[in-house]
Protein backbone atom coordinates (compact mmCIF):
# COMPACT_ATOMS: atom_id res chain seq x y z
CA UNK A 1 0.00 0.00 0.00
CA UNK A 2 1.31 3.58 -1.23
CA UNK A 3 0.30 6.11 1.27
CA UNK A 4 0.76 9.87 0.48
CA UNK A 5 -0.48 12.58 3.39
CA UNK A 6 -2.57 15.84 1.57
CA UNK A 7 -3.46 18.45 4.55
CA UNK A 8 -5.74 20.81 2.80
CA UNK A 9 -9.38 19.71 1.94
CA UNK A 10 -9.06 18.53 -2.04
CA UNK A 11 -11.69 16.74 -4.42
CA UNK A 12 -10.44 13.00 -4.19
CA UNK A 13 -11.77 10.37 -6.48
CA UNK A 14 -11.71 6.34 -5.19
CA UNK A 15 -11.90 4.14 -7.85
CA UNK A 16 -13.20 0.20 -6.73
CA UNK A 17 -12.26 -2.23 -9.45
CA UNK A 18 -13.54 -5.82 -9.58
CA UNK A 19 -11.37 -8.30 -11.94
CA UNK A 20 -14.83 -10.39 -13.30
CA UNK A 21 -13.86 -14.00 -14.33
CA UNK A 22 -10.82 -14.11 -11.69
CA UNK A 23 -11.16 -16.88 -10.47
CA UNK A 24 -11.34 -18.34 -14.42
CA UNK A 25 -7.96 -16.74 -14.72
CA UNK A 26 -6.42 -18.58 -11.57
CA UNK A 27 -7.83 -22.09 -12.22
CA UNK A 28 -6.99 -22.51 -15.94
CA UNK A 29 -3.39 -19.96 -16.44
CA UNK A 30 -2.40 -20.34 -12.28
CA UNK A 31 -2.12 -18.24 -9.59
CA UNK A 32 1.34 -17.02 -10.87
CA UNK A 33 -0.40 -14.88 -13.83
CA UNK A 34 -2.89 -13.76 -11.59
CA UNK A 35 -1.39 -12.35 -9.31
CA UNK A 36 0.99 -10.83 -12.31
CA UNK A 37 -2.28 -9.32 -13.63
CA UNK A 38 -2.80 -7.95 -10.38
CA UNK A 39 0.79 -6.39 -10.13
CA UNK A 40 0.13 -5.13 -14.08
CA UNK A 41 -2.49 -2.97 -12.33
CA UNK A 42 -0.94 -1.47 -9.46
CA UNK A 43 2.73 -0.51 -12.14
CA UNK A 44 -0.55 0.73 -14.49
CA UNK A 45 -1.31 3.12 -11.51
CA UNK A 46 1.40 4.13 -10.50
CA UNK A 47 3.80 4.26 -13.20
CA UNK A 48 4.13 7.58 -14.21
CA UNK A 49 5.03 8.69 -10.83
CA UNK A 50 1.39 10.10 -10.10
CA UNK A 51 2.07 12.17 -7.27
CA UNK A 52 -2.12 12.68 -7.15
CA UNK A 53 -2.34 8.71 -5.40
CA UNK A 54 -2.60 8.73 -1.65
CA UNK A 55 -3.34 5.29 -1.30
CA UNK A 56 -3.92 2.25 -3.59
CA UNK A 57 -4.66 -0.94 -2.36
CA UNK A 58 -5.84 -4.50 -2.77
CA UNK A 59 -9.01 -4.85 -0.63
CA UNK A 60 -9.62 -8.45 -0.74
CA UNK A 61 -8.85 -11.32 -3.74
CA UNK A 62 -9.49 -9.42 -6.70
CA UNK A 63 -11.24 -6.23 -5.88
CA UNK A 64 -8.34 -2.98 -5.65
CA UNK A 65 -9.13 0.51 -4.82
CA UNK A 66 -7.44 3.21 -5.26
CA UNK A 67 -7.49 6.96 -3.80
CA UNK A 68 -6.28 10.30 -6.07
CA UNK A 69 -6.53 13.89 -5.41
CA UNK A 70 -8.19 15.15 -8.64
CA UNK A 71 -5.53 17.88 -8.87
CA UNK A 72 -6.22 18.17 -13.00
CA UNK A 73 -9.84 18.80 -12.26
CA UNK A 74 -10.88 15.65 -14.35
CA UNK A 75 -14.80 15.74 -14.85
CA UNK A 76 -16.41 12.23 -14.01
CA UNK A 77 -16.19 11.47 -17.73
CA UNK A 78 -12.83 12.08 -18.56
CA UNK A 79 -11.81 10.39 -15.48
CA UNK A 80 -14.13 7.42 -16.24
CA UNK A 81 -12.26 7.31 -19.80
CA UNK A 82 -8.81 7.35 -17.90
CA UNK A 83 -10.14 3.76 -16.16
CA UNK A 84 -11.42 2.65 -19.52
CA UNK A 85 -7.74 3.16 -20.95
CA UNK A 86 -6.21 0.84 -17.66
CA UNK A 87 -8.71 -1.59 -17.89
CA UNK A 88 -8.08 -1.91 -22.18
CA UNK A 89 -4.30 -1.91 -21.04
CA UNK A 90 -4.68 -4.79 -19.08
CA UNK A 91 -6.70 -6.95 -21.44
CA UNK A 92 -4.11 -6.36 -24.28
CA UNK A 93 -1.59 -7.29 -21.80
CA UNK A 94 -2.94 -10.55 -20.84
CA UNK A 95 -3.53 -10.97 -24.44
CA UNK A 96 0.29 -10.72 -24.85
CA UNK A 97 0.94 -14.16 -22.40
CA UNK A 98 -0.99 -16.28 -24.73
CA UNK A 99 -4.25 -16.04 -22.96
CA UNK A 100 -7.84 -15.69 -24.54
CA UNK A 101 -9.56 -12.53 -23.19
CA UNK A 102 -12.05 -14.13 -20.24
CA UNK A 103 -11.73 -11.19 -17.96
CA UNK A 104 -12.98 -8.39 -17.43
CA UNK A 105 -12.69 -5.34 -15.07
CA UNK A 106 -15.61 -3.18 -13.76
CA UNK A 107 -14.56 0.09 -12.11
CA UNK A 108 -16.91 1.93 -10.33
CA UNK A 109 -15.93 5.98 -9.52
CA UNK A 110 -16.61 8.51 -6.44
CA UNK A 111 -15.91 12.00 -6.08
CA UNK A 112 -15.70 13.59 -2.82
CA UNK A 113 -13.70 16.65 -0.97
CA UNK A 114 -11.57 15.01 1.48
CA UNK A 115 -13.17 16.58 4.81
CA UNK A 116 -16.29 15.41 3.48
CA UNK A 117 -17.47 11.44 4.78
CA UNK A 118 -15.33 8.99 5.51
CA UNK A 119 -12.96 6.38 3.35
CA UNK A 120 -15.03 4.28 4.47
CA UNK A 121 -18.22 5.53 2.73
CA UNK A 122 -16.21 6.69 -0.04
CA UNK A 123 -14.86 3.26 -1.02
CA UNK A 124 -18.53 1.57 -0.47
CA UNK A 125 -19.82 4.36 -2.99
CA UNK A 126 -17.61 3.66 -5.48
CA UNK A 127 -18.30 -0.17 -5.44
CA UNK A 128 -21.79 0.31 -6.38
């Protein structure tokens, strides 16, 4: 877990992904390139040394959230396109191991200001 400390109130988005087909992925390539799918996610996030994540984290088998300031004032869309592009990435690079394309990833979004709610209510939101 990455966790980076912001002191004044900020929009923050959570994103909750949800690897569908998972478990598919573990019984017929092994657990080795699932959990290599899983680290292909968290590089994907933070790769370019995006300063904006406070904390990413794996929240139980395959469900990750994740927790940026929205410092380039993304609107919902453009930040829901920005998830789009990961989860594309990832398919394309399971594609690349030999492996048909059984998975999928649903991402669910949630914008809040940081003194608003908990992360607590913030991560439930953006698993529905």
């Amino acid at each position: 877990m990455f966790l980076n400390i912001k002191k004044e109130p900020c929009e923050i988005v959570y994103t909750y992904s949800d690897f569908s087909n998972f478990k598919y992925i573990n019984e017929t390539y092994g657990y080795e390139v699932g959990n290599l799918l899983l680290r292909k996610f968290g590089e994907f996030v933070m790769d370019d040394g995006n300063e904006d994540v406070i904390c990413a984290s794996r929240v139980h088998s395959d469900n990750i959230v994740v927790a940026r300031v929205n410092s380039a004032k993304l609107t919902p869309e453009e930040f829901a396109a920005q998830i789009d592009a990961c989860n594309a990435y990832l398919a394309e690079m399971l594609k690349q191991y030999g492996h048909d394309s059984m998975i999928s990833i649903r991402s669910g979004i949630y914008f809040t200001m940081s003194n608003e709610g908990t992360v607590e209510e913030a991560v439930t939101n953006a698993g529905y």
